[in-house]
PDB file of N, CA and C in Angstrom:
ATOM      1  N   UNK A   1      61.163  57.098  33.000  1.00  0.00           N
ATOM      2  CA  UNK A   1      60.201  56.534  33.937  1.00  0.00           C
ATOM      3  C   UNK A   1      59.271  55.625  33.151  1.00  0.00           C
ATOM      4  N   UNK A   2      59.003  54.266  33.552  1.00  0.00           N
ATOM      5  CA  UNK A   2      58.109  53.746  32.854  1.00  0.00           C
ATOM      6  C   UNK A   2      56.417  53.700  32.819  1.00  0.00           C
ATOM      7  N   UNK A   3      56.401  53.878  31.618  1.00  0.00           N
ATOM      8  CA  UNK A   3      54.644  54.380  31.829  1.00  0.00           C
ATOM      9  C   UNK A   3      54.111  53.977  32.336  1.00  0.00           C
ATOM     10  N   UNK A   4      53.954  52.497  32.298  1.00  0.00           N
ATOM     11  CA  UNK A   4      53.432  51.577  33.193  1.00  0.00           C
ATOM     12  C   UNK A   4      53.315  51.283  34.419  1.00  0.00           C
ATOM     13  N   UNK A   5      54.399  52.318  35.303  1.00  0.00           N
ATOM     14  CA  UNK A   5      54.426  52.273  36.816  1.00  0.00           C
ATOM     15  C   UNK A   5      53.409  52.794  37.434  1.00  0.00           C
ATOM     16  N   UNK A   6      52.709  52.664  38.619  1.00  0.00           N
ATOM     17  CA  UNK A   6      52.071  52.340  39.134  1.00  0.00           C
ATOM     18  C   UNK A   6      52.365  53.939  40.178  1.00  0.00           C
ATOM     19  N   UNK A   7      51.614  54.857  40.211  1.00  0.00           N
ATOM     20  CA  UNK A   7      52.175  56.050  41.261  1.00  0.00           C
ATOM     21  C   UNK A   7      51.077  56.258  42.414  1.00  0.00           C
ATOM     22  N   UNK A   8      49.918  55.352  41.816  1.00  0.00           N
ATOM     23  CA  UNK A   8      48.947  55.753  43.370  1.00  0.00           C
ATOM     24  C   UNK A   8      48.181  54.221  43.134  1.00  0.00           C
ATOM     25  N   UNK A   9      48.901  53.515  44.187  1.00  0.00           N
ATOM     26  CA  UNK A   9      48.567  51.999  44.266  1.00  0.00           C
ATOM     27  C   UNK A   9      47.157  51.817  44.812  1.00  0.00           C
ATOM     28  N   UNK A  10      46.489  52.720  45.607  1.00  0.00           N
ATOM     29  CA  UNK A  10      45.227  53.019  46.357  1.00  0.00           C
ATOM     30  C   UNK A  10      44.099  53.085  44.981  1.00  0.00           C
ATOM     31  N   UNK A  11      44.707  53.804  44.002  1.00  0.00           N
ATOM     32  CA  UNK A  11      43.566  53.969  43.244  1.00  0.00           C
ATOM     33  C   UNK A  11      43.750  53.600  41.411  1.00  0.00           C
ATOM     34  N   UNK A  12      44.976  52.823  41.533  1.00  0.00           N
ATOM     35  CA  UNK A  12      45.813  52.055  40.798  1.00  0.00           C
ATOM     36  C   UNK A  12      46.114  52.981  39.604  1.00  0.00           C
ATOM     37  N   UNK A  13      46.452  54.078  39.430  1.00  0.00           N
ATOM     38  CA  UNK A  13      46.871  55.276  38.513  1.00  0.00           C
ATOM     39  C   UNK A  13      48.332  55.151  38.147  1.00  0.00           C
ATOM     40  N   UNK A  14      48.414  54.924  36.970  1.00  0.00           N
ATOM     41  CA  UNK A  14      49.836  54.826  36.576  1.00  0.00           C
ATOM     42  C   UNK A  14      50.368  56.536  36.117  1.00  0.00           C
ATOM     43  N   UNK A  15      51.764  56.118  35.707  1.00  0.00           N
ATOM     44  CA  UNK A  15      52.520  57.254  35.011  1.00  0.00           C
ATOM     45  C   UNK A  15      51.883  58.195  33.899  1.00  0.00           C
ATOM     46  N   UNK A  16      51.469  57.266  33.141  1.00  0.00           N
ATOM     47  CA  UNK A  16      50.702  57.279  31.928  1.00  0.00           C
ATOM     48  C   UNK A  16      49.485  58.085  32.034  1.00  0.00           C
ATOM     49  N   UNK A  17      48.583  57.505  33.327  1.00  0.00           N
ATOM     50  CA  UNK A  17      47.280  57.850  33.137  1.00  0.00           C
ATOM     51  C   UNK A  17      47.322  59.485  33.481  1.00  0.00           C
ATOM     52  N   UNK A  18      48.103  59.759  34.555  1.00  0.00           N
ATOM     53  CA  UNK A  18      48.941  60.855  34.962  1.00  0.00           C
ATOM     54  C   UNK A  18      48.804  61.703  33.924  1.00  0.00           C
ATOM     55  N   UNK A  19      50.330  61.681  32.828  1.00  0.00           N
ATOM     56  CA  UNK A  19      50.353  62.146  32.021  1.00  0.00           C
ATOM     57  C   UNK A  19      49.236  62.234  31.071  1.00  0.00           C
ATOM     58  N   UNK A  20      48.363  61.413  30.634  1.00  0.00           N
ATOM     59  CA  UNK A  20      47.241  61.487  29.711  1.00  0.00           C
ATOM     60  C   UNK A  20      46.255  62.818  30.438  1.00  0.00           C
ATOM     61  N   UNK A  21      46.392  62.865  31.307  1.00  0.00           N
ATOM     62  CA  UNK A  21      45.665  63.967  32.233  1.00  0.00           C
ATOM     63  C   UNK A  21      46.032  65.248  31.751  1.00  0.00           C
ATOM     64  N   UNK A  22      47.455  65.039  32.202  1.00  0.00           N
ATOM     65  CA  UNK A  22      48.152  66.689  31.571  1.00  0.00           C
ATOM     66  C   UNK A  22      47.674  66.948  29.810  1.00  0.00           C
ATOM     67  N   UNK A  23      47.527  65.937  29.298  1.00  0.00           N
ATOM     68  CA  UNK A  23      47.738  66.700  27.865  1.00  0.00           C
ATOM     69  C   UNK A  23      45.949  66.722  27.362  1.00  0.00           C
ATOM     70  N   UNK A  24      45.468  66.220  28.398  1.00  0.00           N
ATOM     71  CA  UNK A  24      44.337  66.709  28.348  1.00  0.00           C
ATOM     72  C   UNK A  24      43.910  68.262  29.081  1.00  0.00           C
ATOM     73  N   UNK A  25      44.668  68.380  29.536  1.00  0.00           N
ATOM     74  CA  UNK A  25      44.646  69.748  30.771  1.00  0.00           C
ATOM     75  C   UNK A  25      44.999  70.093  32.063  1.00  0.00           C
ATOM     76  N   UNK A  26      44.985  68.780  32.952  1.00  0.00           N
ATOM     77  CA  UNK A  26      45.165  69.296  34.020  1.00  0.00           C
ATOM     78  C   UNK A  26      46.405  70.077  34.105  1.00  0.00           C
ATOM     79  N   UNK A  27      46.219  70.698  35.072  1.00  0.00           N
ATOM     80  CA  UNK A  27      47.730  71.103  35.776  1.00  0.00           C
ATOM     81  C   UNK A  27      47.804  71.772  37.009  1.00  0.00           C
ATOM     82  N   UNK A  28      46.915  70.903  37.689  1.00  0.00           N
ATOM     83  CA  UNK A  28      47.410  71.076  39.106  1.00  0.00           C
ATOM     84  C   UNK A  28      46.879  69.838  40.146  1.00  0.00           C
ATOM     85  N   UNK A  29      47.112  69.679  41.416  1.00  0.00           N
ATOM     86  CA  UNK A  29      46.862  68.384  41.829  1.00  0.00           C
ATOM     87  C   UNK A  29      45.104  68.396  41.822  1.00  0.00           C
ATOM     88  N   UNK A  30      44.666  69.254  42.061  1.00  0.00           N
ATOM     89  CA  UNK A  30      43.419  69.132  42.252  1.00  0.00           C
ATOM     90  C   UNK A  30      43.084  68.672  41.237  1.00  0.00           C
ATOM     91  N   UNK A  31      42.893  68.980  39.501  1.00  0.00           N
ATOM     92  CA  UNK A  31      42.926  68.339  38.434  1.00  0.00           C
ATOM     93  C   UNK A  31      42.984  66.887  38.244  1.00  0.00           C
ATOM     94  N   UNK A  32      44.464  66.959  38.797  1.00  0.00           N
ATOM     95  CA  UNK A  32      44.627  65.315  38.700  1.00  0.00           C
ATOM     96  C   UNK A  32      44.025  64.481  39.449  1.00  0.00           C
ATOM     97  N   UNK A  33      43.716  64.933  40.662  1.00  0.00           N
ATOM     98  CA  UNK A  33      42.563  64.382  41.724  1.00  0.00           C
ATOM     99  C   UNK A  33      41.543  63.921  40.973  1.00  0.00           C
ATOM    100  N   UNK A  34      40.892  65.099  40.091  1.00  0.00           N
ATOM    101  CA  UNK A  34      39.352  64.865  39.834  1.00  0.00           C
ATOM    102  C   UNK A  34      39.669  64.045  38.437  1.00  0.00           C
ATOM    103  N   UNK A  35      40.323  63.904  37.792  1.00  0.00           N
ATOM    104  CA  UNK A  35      40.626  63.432  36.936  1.00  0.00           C
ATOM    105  C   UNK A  35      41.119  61.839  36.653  1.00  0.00           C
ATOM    106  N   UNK A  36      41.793  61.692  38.050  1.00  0.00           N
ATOM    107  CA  UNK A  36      42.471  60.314  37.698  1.00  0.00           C
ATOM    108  C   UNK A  36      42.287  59.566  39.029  1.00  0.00           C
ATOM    109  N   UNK A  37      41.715  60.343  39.883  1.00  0.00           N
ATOM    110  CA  UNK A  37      41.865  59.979  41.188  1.00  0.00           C
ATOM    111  C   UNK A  37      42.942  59.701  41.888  1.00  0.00           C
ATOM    112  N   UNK A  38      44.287  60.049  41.631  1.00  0.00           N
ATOM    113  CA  UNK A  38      45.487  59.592  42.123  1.00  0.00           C
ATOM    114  C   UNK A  38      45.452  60.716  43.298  1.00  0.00           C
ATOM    115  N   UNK A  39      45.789  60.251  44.713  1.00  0.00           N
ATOM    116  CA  UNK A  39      46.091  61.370  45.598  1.00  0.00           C
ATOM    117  C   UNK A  39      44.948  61.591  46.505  1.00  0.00           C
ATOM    118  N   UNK A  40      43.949  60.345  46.019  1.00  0.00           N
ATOM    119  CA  UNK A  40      42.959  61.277  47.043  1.00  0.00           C
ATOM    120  C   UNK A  40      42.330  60.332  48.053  1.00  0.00           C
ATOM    121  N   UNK A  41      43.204  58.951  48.047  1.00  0.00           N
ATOM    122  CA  UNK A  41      42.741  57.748  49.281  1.00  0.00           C
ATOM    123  C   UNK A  41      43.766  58.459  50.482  1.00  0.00           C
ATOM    124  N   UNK A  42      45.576  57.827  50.391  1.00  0.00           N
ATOM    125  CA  UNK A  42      46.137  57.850  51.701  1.00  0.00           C
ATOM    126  C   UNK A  42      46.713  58.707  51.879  1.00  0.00           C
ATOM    127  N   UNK A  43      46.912  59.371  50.241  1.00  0.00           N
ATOM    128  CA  UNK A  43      48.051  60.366  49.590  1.00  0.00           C
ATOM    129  C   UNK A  43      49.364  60.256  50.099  1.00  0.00           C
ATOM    130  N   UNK A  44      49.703  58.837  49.858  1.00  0.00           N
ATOM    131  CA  UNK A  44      51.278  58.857  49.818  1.00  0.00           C
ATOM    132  C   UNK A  44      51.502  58.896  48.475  1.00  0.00           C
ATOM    133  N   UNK A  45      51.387  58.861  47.069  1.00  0.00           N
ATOM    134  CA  UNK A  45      51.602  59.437  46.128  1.00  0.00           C
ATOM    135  C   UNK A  45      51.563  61.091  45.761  1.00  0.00           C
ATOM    136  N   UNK A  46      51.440  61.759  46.887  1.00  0.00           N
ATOM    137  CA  UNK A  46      50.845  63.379  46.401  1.00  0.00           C
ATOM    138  C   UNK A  46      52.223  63.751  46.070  1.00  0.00           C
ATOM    139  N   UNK A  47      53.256  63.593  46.852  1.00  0.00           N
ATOM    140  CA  UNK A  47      54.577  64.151  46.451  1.00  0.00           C
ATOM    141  C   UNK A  47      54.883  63.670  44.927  1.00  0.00           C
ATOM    142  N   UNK A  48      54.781  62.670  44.492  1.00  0.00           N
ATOM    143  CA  UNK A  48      55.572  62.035  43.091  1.00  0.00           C
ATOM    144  C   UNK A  48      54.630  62.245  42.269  1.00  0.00           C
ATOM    145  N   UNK A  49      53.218  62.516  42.165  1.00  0.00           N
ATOM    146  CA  UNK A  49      52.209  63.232  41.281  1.00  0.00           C
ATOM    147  C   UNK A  49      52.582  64.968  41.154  1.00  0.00           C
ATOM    148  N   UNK A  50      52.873  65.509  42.086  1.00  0.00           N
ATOM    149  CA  UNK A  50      53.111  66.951  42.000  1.00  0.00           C
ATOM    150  C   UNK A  50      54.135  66.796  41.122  1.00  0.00           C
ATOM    151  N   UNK A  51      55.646  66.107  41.356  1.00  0.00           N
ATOM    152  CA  UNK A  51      56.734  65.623  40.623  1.00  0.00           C
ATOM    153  C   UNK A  51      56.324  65.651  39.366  1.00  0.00           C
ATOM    154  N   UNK A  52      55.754  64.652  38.635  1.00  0.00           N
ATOM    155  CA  UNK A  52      55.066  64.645  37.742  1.00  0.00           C
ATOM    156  C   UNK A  52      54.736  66.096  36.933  1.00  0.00           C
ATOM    157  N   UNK A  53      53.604  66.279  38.037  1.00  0.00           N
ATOM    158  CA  UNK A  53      52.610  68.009  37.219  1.00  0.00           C
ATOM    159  C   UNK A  53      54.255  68.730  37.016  1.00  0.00           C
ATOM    160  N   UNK A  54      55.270  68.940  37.312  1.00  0.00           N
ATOM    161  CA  UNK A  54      55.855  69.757  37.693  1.00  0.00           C
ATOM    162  C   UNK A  54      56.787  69.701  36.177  1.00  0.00           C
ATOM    163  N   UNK A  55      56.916  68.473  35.787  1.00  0.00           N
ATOM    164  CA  UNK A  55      57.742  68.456  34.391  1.00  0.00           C
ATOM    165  C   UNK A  55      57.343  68.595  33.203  1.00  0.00           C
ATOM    166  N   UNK A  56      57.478  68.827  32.068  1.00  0.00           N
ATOM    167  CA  UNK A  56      57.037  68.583  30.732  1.00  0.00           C
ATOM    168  C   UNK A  56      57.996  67.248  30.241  1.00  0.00           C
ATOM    169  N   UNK A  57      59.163  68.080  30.015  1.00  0.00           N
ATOM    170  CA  UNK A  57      60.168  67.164  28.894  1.00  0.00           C
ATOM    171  C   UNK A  57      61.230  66.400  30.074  1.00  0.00           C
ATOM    172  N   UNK A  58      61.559  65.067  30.643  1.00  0.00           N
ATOM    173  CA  UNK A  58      62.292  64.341  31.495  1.00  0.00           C
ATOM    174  C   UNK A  58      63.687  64.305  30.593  1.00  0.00           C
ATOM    175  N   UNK A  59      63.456  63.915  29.253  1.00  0.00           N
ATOM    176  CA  UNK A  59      64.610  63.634  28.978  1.00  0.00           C
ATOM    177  C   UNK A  59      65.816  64.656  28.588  1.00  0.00           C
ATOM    178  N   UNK A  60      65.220  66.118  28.720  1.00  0.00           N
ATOM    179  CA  UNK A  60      65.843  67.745  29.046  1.00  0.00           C
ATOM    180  C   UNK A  60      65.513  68.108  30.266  1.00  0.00           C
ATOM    181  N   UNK A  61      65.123  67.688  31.119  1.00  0.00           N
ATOM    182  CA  UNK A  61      65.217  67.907  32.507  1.00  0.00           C
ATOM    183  C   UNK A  61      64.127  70.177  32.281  1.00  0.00           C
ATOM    184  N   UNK A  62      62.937  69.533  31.716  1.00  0.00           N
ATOM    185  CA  UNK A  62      61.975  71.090  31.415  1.00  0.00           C
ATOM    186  C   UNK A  62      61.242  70.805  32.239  1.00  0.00           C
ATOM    187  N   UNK A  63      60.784  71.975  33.069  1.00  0.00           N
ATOM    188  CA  UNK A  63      59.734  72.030  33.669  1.00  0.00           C
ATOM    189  C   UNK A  63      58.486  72.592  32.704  1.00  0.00           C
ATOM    190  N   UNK A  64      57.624  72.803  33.974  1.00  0.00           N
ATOM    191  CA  UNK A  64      56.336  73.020  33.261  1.00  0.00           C
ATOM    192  C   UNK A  64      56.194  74.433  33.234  1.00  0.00           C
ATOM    193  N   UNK A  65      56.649  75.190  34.352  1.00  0.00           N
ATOM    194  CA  UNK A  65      57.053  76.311  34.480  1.00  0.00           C
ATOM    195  C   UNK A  65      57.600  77.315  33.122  1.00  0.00           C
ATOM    196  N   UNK A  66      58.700  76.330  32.764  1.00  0.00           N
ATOM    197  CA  UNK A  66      59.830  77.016  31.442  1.00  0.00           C
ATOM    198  C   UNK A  66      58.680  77.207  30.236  1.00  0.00           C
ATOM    199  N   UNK A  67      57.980  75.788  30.371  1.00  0.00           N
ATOM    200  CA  UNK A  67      57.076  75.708  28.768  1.00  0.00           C
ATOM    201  C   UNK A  67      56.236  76.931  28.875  1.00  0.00           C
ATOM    202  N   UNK A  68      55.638  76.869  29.674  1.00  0.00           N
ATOM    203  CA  UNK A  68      54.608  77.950  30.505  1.00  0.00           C
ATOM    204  C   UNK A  68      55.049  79.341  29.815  1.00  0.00           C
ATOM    205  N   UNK A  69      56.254  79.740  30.397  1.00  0.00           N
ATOM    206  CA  UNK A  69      56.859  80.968  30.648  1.00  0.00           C
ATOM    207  C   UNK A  69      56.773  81.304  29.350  1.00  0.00           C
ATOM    208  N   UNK A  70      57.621  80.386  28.170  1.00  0.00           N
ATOM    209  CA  UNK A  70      58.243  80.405  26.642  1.00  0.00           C
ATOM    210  C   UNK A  70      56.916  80.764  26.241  1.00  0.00           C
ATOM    211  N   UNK A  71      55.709  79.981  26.155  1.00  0.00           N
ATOM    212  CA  UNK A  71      54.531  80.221  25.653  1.00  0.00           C
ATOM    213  C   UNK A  71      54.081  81.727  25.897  1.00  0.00           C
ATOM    214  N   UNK A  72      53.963  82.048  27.073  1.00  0.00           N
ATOM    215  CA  UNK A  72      53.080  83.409  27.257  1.00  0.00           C
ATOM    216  C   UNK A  72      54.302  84.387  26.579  1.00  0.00           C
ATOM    217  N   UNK A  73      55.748  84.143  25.940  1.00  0.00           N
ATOM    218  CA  UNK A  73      56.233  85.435  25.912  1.00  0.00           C
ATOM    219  C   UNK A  73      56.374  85.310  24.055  1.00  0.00           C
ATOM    220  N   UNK A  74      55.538  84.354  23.843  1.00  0.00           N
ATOM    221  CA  UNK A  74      55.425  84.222  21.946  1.00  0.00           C
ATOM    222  C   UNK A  74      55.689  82.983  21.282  1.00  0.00           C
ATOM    223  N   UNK A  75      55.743  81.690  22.382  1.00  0.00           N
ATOM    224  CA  UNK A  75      56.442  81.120  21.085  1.00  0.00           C
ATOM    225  C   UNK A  75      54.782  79.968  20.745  1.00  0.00           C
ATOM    226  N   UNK A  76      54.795  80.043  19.709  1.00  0.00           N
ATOM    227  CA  UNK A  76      53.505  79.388  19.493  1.00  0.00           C
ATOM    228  C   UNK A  76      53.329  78.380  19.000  1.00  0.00           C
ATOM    229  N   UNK A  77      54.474  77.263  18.329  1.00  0.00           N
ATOM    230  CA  UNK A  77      54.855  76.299  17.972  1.00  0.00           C
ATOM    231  C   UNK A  77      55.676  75.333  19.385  1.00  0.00           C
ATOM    232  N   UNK A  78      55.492  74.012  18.817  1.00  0.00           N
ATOM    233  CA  UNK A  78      56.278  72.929  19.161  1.00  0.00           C
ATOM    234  C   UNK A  78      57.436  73.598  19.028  1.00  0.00           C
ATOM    235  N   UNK A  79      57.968  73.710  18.027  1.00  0.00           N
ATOM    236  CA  UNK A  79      59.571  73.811  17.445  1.00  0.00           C
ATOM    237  C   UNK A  79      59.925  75.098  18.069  1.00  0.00           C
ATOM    238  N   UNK A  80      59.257  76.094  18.463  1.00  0.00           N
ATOM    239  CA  UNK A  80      59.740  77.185  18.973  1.00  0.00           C
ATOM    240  C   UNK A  80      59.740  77.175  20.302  1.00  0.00           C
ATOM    241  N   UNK A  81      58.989  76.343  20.836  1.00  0.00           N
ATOM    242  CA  UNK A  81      59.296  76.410  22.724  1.00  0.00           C
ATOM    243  C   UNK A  81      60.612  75.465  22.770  1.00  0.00           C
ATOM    244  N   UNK A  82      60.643  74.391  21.881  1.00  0.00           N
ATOM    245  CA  UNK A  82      61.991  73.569  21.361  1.00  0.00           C
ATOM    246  C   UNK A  82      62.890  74.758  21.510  1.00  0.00           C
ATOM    247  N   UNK A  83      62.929  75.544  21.084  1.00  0.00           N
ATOM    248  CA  UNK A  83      63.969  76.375  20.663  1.00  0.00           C
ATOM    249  C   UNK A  83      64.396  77.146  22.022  1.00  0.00           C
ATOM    250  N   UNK A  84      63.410  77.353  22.603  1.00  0.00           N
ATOM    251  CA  UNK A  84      64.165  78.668  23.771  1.00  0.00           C
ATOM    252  C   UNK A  84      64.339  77.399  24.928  1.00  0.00           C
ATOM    253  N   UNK A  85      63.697  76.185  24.911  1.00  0.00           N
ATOM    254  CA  UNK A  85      63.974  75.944  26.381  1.00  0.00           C
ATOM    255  C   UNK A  85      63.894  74.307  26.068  1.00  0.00           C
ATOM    256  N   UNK A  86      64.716  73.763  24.873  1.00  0.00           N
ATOM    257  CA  UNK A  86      64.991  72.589  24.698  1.00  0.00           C
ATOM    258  C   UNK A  86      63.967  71.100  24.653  1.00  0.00           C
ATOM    259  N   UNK A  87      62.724  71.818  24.818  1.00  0.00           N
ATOM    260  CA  UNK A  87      62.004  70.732  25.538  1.00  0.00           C
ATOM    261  C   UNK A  87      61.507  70.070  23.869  1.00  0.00           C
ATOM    262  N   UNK A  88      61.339  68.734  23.870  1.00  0.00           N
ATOM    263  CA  UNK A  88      60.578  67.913  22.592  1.00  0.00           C
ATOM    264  C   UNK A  88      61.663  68.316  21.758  1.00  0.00           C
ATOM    265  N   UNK A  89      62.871  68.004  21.968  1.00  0.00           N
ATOM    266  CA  UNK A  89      63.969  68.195  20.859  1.00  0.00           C
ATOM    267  C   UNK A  89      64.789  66.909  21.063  1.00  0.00           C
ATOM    268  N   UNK A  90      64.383  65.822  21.567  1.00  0.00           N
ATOM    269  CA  UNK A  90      65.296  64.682  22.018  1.00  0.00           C
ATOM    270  C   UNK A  90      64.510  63.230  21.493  1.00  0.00           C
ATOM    271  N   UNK A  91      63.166  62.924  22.639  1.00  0.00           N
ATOM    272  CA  UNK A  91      62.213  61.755  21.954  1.00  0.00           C
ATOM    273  C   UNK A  91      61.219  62.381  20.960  1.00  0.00           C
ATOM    274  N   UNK A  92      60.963  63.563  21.696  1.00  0.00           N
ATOM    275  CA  UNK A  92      59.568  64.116  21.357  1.00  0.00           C
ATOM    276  C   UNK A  92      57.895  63.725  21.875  1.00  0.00           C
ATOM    277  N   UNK A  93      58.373  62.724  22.788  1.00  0.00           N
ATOM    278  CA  UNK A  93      57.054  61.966  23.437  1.00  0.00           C
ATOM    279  C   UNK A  93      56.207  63.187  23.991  1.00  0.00           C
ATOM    280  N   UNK A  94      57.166  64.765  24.796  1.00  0.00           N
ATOM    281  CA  UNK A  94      56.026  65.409  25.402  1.00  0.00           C
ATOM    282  C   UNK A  94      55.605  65.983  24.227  1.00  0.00           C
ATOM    283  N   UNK A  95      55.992  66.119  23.166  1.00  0.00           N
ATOM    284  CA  UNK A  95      55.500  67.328  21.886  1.00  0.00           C
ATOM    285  C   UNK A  95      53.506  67.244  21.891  1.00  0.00           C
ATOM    286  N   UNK A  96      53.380  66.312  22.092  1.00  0.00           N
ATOM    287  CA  UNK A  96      51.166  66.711  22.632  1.00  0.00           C
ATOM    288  C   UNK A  96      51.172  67.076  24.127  1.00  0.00           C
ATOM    289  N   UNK A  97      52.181  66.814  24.675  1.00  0.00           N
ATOM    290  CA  UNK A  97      52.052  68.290  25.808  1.00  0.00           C
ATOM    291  C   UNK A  97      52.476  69.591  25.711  1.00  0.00           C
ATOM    292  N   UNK A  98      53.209  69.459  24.984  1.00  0.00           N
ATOM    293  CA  UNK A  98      53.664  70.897  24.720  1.00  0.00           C
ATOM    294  C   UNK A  98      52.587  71.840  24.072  1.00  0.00           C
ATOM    295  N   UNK A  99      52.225  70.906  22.510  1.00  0.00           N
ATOM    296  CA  UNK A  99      51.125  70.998  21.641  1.00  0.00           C
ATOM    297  C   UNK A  99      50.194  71.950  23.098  1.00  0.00           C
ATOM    298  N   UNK A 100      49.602  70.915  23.852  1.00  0.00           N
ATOM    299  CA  UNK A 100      48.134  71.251  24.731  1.00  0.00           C
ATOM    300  C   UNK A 100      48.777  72.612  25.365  1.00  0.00           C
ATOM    301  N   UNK A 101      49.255  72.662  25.924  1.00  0.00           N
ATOM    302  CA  UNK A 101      50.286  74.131  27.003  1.00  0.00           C
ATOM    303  C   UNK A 101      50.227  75.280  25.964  1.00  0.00           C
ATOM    304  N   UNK A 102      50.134  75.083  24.354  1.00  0.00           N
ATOM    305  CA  UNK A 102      50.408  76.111  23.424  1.00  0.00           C
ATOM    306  C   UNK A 102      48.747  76.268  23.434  1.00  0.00           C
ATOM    307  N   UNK A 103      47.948  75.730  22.960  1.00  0.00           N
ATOM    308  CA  UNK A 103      46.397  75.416  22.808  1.00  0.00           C
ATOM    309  C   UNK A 103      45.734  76.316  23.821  1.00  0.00           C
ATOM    310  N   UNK A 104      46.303  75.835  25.116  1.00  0.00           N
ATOM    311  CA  UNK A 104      45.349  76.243  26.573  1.00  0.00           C
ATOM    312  C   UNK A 104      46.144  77.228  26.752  1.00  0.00           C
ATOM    313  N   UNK A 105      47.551  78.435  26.587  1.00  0.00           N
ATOM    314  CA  UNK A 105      48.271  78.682  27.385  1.00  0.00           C
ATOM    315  C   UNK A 105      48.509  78.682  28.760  1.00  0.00           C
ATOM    316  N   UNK A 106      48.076  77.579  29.189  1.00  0.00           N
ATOM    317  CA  UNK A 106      48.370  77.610  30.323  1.00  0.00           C
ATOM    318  C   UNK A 106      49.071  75.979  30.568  1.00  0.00           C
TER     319      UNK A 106
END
């Protein structure tokens, strides 16, 4: 997906800014609401922002869920949530999301 795309044209929030959200913390729409403002003029972006919250790693097809899960059951490294559930083992672009998800567990 390119960073640069454009996911809430109302309040001109790209992919990017999105993501810069998550690895700052958010993780949920309300977050991203207060955060980026995406979602909160016509909300025809709310579906493809949730999309968004919902992934970590695109290019392993990880949710946020899996990272989530791996974290609370021990793994406390990059390389070890790598390990049980593939994610940041390909570009590595989410590895400072992953990083933040290990930080915050949540």
């Amino acid at each position: 997906m390119g960073a640069g795309r454009k996911i809430c044209r109302c309040r001109n929030v790209s992919y990017l800014d999105i993501r810069h959200a998550m690895k700052a913390g958010a993780r949920d729409i309300e977050d991203i609401m207060e955060n980026t403002g995406a979602a909160t003029c016509c909300g025809g972006c709310t579906s493809e922002v949730l999309s968004i919250l919902e992934s970590v790693c695109s290019c392993n097809s990880v949710s946020m869920q899996e990272v989530v899960e791996a974290v609370k059951s021990g793994a406390d490294t990059v390389e070890k949530v790598g390990d049980i559930t593939n994610a940041g083992t390909t570009c590595g672009r989410c590895s400072s999301l992953i990083q933040n998800i290990i930080d915050l567990k949540r």
